[in-house]
C-alpha atoms as a PDB file:
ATOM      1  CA  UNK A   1     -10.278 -20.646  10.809  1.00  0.00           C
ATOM      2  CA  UNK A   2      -7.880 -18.007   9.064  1.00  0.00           C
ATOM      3  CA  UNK A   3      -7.432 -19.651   6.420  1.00  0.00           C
ATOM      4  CA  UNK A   4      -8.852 -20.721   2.827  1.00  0.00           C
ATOM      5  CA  UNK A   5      -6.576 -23.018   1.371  1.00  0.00           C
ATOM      6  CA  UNK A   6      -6.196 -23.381  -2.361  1.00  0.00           C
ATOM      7  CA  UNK A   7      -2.801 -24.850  -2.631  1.00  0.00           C
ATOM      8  CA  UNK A   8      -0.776 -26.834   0.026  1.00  0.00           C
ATOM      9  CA  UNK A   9       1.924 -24.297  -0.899  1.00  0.00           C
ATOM     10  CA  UNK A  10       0.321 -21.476   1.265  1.00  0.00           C
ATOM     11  CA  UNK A  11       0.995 -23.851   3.983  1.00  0.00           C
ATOM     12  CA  UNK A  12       4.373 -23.369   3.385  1.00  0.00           C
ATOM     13  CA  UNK A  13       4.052 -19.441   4.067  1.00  0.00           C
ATOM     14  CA  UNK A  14       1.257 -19.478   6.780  1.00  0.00           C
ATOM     15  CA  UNK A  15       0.669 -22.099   9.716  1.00  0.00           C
ATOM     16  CA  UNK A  16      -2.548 -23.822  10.088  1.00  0.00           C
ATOM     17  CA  UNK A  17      -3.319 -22.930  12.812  1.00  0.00           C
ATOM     18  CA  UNK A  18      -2.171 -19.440  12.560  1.00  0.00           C
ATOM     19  CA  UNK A  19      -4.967 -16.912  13.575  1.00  0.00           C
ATOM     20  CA  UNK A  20      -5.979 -13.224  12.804  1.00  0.00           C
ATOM     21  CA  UNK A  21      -5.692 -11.275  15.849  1.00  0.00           C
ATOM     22  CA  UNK A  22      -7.234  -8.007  15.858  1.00  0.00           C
ATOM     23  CA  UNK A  23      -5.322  -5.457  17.997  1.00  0.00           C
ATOM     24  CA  UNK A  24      -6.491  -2.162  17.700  1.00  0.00           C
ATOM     25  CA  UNK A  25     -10.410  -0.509  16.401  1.00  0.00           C
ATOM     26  CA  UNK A  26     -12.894   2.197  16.785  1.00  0.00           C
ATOM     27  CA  UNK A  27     -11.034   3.916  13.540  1.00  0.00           C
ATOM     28  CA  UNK A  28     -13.293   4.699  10.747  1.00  0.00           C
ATOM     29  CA  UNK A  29     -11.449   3.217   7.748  1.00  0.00           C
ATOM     30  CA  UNK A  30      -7.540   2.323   8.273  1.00  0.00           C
ATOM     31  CA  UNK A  31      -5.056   2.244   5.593  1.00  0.00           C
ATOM     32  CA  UNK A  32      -1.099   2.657   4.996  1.00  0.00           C
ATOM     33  CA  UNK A  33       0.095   0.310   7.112  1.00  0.00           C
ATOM     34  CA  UNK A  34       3.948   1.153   8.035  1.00  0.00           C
ATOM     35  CA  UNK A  35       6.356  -0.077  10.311  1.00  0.00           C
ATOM     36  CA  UNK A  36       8.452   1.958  12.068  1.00  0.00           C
ATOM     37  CA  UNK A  37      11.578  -0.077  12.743  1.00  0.00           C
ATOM     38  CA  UNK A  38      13.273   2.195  15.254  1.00  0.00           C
ATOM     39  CA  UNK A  39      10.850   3.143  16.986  1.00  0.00           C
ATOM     40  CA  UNK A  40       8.955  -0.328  17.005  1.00  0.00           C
ATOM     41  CA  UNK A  41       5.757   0.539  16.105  1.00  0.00           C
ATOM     42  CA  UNK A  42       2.404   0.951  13.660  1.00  0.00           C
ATOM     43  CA  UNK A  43       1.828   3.592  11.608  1.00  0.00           C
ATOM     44  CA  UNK A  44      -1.372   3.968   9.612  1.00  0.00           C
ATOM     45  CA  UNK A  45      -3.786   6.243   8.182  1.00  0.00           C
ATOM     46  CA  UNK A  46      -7.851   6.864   8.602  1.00  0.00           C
ATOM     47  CA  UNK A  47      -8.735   8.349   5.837  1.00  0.00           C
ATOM     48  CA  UNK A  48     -11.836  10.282   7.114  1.00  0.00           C
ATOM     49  CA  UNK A  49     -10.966  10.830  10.465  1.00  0.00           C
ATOM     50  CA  UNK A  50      -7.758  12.877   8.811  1.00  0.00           C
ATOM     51  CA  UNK A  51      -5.358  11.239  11.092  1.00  0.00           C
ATOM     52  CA  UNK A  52      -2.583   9.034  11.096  1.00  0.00           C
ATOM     53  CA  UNK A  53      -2.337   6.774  13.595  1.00  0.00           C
ATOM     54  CA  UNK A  54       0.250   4.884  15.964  1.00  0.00           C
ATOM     55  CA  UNK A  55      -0.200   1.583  17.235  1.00  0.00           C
ATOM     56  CA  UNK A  56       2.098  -0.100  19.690  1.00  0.00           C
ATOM     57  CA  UNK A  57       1.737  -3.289  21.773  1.00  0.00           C
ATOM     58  CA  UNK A  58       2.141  -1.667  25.076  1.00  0.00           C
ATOM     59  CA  UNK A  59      -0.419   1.810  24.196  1.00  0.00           C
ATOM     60  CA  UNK A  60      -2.649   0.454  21.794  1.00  0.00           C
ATOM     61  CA  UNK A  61      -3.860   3.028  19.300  1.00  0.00           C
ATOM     62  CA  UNK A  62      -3.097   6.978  19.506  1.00  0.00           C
ATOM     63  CA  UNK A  63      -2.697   9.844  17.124  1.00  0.00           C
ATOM     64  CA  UNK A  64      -0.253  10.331  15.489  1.00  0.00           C
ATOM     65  CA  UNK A  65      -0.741  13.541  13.630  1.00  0.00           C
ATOM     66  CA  UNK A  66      -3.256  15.622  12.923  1.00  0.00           C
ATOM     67  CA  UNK A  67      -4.534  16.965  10.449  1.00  0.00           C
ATOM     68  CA  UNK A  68      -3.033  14.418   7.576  1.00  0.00           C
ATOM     69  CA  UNK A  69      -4.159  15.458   5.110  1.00  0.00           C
ATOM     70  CA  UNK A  70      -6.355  12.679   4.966  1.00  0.00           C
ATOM     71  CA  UNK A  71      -3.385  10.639   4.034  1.00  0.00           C
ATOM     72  CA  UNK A  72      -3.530   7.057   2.454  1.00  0.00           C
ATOM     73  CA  UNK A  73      -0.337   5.234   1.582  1.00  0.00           C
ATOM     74  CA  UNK A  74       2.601   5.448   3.837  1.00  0.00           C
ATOM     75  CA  UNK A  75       6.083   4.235   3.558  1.00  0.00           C
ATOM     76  CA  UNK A  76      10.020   5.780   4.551  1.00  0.00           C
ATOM     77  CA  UNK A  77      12.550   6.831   1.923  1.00  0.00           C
ATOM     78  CA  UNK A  78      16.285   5.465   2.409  1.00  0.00           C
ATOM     79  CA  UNK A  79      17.004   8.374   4.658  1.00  0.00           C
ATOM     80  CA  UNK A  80      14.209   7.594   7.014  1.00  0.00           C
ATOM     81  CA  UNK A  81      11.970  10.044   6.059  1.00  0.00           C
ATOM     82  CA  UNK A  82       7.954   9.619   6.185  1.00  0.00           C
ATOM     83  CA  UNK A  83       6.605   9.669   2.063  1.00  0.00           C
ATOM     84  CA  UNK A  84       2.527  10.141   2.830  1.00  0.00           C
ATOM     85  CA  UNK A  85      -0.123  10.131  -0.268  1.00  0.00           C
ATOM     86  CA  UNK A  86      -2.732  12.995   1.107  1.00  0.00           C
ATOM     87  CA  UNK A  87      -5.981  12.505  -0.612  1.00  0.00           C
ATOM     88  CA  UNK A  88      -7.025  16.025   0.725  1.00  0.00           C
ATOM     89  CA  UNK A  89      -4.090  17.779  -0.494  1.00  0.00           C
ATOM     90  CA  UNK A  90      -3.552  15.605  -3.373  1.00  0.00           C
ATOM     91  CA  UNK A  91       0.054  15.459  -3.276  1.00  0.00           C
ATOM     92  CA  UNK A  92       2.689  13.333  -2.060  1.00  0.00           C
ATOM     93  CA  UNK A  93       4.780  15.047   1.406  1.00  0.00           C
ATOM     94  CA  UNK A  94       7.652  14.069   2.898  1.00  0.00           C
ATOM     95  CA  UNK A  95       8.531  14.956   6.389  1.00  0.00           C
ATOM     96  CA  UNK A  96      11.636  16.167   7.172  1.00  0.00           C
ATOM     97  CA  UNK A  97      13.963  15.442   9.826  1.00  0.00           C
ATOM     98  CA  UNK A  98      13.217  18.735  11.460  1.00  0.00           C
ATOM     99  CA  UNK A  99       9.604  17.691  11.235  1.00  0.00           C
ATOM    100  CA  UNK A 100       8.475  20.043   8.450  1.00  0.00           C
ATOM    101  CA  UNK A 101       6.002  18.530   5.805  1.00  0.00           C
ATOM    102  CA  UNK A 102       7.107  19.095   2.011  1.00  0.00           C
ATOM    103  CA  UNK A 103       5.258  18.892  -1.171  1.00  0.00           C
ATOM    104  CA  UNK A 104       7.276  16.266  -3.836  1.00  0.00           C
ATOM    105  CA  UNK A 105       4.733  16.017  -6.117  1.00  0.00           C
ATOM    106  CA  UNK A 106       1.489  17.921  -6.777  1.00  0.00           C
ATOM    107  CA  UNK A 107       1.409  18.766 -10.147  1.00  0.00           C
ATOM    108  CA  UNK A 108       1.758  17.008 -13.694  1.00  0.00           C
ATOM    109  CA  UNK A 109       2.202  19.750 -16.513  1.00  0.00           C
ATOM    110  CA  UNK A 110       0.832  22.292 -14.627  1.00  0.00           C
ATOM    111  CA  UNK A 111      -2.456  20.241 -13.723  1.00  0.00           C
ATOM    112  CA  UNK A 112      -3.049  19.155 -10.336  1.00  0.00           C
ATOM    113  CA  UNK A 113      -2.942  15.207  -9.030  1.00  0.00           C
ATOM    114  CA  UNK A 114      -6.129  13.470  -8.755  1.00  0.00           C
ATOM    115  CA  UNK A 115      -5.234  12.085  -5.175  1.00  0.00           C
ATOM    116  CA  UNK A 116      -1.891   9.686  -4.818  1.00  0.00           C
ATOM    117  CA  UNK A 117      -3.432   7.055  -3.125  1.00  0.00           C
ATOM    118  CA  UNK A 118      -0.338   4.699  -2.426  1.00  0.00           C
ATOM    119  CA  UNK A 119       3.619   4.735  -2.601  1.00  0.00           C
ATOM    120  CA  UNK A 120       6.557   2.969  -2.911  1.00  0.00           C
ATOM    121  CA  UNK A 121      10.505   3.868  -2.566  1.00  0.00           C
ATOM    122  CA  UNK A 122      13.576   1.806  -5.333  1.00  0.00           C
ATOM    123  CA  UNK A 123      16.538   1.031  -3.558  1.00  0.00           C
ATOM    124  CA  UNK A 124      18.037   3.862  -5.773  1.00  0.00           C
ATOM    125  CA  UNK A 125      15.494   6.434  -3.628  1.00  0.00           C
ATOM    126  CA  UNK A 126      13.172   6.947  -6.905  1.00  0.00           C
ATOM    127  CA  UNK A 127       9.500   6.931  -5.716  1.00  0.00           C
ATOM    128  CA  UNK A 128       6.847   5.110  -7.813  1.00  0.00           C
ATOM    129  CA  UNK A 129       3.270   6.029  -6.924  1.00  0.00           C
ATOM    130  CA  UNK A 130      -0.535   5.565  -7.374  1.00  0.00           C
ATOM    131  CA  UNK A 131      -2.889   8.463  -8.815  1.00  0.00           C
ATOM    132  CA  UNK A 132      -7.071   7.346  -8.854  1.00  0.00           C
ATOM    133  CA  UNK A 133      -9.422   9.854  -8.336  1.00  0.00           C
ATOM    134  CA  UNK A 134     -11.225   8.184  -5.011  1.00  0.00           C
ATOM    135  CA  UNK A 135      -9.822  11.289  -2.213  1.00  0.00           C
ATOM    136  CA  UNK A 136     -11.772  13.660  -4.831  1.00  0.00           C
ATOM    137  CA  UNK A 137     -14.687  13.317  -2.250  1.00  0.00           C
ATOM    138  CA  UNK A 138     -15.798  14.596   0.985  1.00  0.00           C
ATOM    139  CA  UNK A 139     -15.242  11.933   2.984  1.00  0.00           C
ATOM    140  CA  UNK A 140     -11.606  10.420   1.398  1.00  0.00           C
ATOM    141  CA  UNK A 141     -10.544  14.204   0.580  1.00  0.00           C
ATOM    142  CA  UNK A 142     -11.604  17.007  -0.520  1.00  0.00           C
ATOM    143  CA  UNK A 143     -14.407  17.559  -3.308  1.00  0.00           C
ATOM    144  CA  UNK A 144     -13.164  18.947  -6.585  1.00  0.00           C
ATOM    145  CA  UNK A 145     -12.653  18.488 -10.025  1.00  0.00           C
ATOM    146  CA  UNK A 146     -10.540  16.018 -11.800  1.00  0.00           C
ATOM    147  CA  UNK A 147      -7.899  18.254 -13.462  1.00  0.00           C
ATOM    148  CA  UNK A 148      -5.853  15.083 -15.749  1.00  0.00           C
ATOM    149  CA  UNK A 149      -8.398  12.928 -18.039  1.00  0.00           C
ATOM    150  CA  UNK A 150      -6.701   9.862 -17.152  1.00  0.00           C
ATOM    151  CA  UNK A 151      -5.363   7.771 -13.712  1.00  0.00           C
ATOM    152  CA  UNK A 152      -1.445   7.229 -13.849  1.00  0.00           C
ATOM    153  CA  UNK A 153       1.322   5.444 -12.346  1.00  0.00           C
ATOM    154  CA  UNK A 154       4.379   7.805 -11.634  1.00  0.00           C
ATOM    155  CA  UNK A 155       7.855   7.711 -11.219  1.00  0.00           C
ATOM    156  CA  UNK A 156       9.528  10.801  -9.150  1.00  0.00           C
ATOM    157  CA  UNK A 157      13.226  10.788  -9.977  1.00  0.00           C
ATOM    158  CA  UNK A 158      16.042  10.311  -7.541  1.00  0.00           C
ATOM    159  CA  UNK A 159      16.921  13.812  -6.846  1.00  0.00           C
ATOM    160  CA  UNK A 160      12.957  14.704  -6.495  1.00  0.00           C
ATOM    161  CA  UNK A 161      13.363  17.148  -9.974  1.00  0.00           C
ATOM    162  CA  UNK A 162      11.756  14.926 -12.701  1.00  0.00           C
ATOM    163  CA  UNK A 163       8.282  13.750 -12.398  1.00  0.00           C
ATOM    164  CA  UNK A 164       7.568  10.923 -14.994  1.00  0.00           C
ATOM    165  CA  UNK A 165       4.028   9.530 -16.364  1.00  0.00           C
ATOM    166  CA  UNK A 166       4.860   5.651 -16.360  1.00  0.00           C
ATOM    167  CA  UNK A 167       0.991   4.728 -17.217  1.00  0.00           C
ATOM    168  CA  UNK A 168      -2.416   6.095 -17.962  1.00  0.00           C
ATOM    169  CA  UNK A 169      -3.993   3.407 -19.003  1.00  0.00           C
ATOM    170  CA  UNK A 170      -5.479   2.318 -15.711  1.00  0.00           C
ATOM    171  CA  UNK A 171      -9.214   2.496 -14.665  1.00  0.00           C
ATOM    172  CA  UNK A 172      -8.557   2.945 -10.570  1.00  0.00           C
ATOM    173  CA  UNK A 173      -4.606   2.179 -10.558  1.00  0.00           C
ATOM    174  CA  UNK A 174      -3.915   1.521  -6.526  1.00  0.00           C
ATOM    175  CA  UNK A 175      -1.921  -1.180  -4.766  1.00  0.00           C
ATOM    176  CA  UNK A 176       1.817  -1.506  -5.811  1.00  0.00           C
ATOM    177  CA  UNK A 177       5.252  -3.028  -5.305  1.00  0.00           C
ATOM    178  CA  UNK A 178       8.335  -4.295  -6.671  1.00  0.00           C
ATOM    179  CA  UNK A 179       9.501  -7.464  -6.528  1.00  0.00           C
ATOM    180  CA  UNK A 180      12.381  -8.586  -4.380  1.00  0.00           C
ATOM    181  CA  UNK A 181      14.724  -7.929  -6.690  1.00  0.00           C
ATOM    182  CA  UNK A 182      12.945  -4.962  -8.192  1.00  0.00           C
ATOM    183  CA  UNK A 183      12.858  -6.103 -11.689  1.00  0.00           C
ATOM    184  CA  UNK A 184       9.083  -6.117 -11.800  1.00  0.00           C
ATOM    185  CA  UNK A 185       6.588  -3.446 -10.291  1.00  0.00           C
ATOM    186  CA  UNK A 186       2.753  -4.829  -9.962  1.00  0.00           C
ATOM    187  CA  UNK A 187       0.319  -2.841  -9.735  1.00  0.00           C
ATOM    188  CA  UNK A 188      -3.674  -3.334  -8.562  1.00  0.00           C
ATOM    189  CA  UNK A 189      -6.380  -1.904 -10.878  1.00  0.00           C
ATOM    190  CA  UNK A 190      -9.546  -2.172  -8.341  1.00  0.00           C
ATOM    191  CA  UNK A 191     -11.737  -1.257 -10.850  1.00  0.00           C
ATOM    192  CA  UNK A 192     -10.885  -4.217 -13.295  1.00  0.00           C
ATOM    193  CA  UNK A 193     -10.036  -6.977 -10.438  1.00  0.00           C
ATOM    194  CA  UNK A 194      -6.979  -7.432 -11.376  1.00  0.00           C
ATOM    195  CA  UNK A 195      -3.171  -7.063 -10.983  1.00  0.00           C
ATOM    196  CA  UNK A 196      -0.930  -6.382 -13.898  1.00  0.00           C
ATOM    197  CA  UNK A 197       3.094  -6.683 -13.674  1.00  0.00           C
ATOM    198  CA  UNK A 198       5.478  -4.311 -15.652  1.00  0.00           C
ATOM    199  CA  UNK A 199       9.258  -5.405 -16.309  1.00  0.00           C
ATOM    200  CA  UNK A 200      11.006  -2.077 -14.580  1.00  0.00           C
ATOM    201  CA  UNK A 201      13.989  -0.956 -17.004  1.00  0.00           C
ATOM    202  CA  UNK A 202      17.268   0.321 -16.233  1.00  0.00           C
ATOM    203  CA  UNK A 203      16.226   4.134 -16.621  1.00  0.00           C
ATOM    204  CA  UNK A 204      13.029   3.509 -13.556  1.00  0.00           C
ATOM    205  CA  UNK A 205      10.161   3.402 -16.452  1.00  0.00           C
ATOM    206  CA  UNK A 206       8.652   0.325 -17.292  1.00  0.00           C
ATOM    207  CA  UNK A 207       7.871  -1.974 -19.954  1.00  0.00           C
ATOM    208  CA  UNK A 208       5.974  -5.550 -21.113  1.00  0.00           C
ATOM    209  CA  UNK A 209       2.603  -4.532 -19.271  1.00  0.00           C
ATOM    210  CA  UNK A 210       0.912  -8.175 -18.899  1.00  0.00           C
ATOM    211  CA  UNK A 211      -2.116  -9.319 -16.258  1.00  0.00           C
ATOM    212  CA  UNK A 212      -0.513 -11.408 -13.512  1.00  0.00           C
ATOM    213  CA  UNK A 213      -3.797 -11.947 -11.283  1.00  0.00           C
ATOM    214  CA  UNK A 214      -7.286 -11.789 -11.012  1.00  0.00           C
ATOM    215  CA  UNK A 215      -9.750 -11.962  -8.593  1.00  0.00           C
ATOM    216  CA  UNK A 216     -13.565 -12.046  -8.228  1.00  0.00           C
ATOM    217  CA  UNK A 217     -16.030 -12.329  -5.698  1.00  0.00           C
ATOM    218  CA  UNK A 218     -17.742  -9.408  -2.913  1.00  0.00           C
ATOM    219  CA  UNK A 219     -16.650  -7.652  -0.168  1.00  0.00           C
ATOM    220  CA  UNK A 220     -13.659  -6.771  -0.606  1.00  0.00           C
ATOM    221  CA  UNK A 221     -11.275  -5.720  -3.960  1.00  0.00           C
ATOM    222  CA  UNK A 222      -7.660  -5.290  -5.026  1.00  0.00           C
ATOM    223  CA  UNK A 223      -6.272  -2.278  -2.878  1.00  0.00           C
ATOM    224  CA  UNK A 224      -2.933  -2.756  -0.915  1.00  0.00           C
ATOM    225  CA  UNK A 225      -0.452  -5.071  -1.639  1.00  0.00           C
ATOM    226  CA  UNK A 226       2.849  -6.156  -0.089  1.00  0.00           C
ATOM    227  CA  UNK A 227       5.764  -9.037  -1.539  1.00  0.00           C
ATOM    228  CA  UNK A 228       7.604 -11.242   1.017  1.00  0.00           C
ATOM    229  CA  UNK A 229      11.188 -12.143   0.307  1.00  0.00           C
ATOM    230  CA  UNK A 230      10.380 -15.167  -1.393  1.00  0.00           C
ATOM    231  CA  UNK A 231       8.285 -13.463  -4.085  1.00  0.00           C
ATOM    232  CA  UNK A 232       5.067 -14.443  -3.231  1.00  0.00           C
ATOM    233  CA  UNK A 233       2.364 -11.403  -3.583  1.00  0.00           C
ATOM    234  CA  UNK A 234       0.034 -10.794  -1.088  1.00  0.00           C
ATOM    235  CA  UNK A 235      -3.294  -8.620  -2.099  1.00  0.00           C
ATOM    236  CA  UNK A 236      -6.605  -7.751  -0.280  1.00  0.00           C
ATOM    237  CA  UNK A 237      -9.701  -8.921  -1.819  1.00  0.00           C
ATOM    238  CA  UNK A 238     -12.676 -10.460  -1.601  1.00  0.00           C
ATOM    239  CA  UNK A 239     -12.636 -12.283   2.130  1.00  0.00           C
ATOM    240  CA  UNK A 240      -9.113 -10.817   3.070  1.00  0.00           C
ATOM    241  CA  UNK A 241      -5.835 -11.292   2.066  1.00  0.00           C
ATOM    242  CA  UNK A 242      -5.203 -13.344  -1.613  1.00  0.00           C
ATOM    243  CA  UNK A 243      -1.965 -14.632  -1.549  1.00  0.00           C
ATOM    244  CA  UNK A 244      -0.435 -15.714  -5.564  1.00  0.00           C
ATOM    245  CA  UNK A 245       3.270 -17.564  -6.131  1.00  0.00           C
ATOM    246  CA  UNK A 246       5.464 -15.174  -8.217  1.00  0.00           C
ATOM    247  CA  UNK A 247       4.125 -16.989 -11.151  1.00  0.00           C
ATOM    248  CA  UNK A 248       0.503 -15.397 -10.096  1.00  0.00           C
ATOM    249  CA  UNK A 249      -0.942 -19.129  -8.823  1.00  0.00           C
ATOM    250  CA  UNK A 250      -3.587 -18.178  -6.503  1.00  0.00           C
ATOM    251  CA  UNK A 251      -2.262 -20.471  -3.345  1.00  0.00           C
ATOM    252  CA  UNK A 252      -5.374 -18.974  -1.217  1.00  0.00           C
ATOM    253  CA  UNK A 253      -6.698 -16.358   1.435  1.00  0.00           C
ATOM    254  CA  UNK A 254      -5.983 -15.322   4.788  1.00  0.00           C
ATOM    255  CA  UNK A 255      -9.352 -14.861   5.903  1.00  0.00           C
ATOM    256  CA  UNK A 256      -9.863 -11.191   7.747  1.00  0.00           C
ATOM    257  CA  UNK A 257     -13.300 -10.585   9.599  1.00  0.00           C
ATOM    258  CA  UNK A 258     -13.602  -7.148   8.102  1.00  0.00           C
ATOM    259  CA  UNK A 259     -13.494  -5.493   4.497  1.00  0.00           C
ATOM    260  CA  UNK A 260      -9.397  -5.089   4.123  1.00  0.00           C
ATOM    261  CA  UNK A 261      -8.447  -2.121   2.649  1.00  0.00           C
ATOM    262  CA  UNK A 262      -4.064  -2.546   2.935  1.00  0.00           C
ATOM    263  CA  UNK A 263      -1.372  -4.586   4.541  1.00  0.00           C
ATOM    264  CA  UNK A 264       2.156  -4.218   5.868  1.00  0.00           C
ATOM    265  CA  UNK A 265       5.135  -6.011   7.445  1.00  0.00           C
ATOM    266  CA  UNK A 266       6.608  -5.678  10.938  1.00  0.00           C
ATOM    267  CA  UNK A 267       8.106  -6.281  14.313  1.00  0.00           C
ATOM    268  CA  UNK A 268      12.124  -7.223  14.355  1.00  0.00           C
ATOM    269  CA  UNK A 269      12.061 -10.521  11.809  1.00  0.00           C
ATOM    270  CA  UNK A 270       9.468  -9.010   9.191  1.00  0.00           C
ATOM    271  CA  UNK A 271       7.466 -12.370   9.665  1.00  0.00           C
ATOM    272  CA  UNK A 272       4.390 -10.652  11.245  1.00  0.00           C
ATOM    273  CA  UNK A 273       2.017  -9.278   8.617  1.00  0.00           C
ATOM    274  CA  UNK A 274      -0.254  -5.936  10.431  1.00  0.00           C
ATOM    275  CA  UNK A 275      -3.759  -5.353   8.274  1.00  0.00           C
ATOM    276  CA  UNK A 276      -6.010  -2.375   8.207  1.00  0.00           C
ATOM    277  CA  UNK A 277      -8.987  -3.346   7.701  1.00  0.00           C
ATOM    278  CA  UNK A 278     -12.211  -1.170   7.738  1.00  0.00           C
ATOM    279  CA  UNK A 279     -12.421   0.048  11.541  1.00  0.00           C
ATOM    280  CA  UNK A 280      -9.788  -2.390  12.795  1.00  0.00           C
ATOM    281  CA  UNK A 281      -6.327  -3.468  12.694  1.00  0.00           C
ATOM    282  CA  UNK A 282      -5.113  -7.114  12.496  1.00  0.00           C
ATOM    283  CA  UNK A 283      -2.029  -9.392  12.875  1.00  0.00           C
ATOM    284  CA  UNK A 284      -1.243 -12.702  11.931  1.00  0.00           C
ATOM    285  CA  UNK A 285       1.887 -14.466  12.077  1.00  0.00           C
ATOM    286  CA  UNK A 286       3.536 -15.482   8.711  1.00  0.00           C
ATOM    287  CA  UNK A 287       6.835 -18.245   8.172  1.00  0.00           C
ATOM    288  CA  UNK A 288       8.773 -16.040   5.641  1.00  0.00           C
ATOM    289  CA  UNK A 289       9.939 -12.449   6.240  1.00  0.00           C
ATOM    290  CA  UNK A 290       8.291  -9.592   3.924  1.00  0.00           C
ATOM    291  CA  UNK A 291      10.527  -6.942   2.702  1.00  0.00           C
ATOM    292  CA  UNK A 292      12.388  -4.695   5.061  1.00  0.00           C
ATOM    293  CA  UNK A 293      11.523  -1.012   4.790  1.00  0.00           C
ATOM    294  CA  UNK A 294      14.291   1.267   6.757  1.00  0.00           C
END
């Protein structure tokens, strides 16, 4: 069984008899999930290994590129462009069309980044990302001091010129995205168990900070999480996957045999849902389509 169902409305986003098919392992711990719409495939990060990684149906599980960095969160910008958190490097890159790796952000007033640990691109090409201190380790990064006294959210301007501290308030700020219509950004704290929600205002920053989910339990905590086009959130946890209405109603969990770190959508109708998870990647098949990335 995949499936622990709180609410008949899950039923509404995930089959019954839908299963968790794991497709790819022998990683050390996956994260980032990505799809790659053009070139129809999986890309991913393990973190200690420093790789990322590319899964397709027909190859299974190669490398991708290495050294990464030990990268974390992946996604594309609206020109197609890889954005990768790098624990190691603690900055967020961008590769170039040429295939050149650039620095976007490294630095806040003159200090360096703890370690961006996940990303996400506005419609309008403004990147909002993650900043805990976990790649300030050995085996998620490199070991060194934590130059900031706090964990923020950021906001890197359109143009790539303006780096903006959105929140510092956070214990371990990590998993985040915007709603479907981009008018709210959630983001995990692991540390606290929880998810808050911020109303996103018309100049990118963000306002009306409130607690939109909780969880509890073991083995597993909030890390990566993903919105489908319906507005439902979907965050890993304790068990696997908790999936909350857009009102934050806990509906239930996709159950995932190992320790889930992220999530992603994929393949040509969005509807399939790829998880890293510990040493392992997963699929399960979902009824509503998650949000496009280009």
């Amino acid at each position: 069984m995949s499936l622990d169902v709180r609410s008949a409305k899950l039923l509404d986003l995930v089959d019954s008899g839908a299963q968790v098919e794991q497709i790819g392992t022998g990683c050390v711990f996956t994260e980032g999930p990505i799809w790659d719409s053009e070139g129809d495939f999986l890309l991913f990060s393990d973190i200690p290994a420093n790789q990322m990684k590319k899964w397709t149906s027909d190859s299974g599980i190669t490398t991708f590129r290495q050294p990464s960095g030990k990268s974390n969160g992946l996604t594309y910008d609206k020109q197609k462009r890889l954005i990768a958190c790098e624990h190691a490097n603690r900055r967020v890159s961008r590769t170039e069309s040429d295939g050149t790796v650039t620095t976007i952000a490294s630095h806040y007033e003159e200090k360096k980044l703890n370690s961006p640990n996940d990303v996400v691109v506005k419609s309008n090409g403004s990147i909002y990302f993650t900043d805990p201190p976990y790649g300030l380790t050995a085996m998620y990064g490199e070991e060194g001091g934590q130059e900031l006294d706090f964990q923020g959210v950021y906001r890197l301007s359109e143009d790539g010129q303006e780096l903006t501290l959105l929140v510092d308030d956070f214990d371990r700020p990590n998993g985040l995205c915007f709603s479907p219509d981009e008018s709210v950004l959630y983001v995990d704290d692991t540390a606290r168990m929880h998810v808050r929600a911020f109303d996103v205002q018309s100049d990118g920053t963000l306002a009306n900070g409130r607690i939109f989910a909780e969880e509890e339990g073991e083995n597993g905590v909030p890390d990566g999480m993903k919105v489908d086009q319906q507005g439902n959130v979907y965050l890993t946890g304790p068990g696997g996957i908790w999936v909350f209405d857009p009102v934050g109603t806990h509906l239930g969990v996709i159950q995932v045999p190992e320790v889930t770190a992220n999530l992603g959508w994929g393949e040509d109708d969005w509807k399939t849902l790829f998880i890293t998870a510990t040493t392992s990647i997963y699929q399960i098949q979902l009824k509503v389509s998650g949000i496009p990335v280009p």
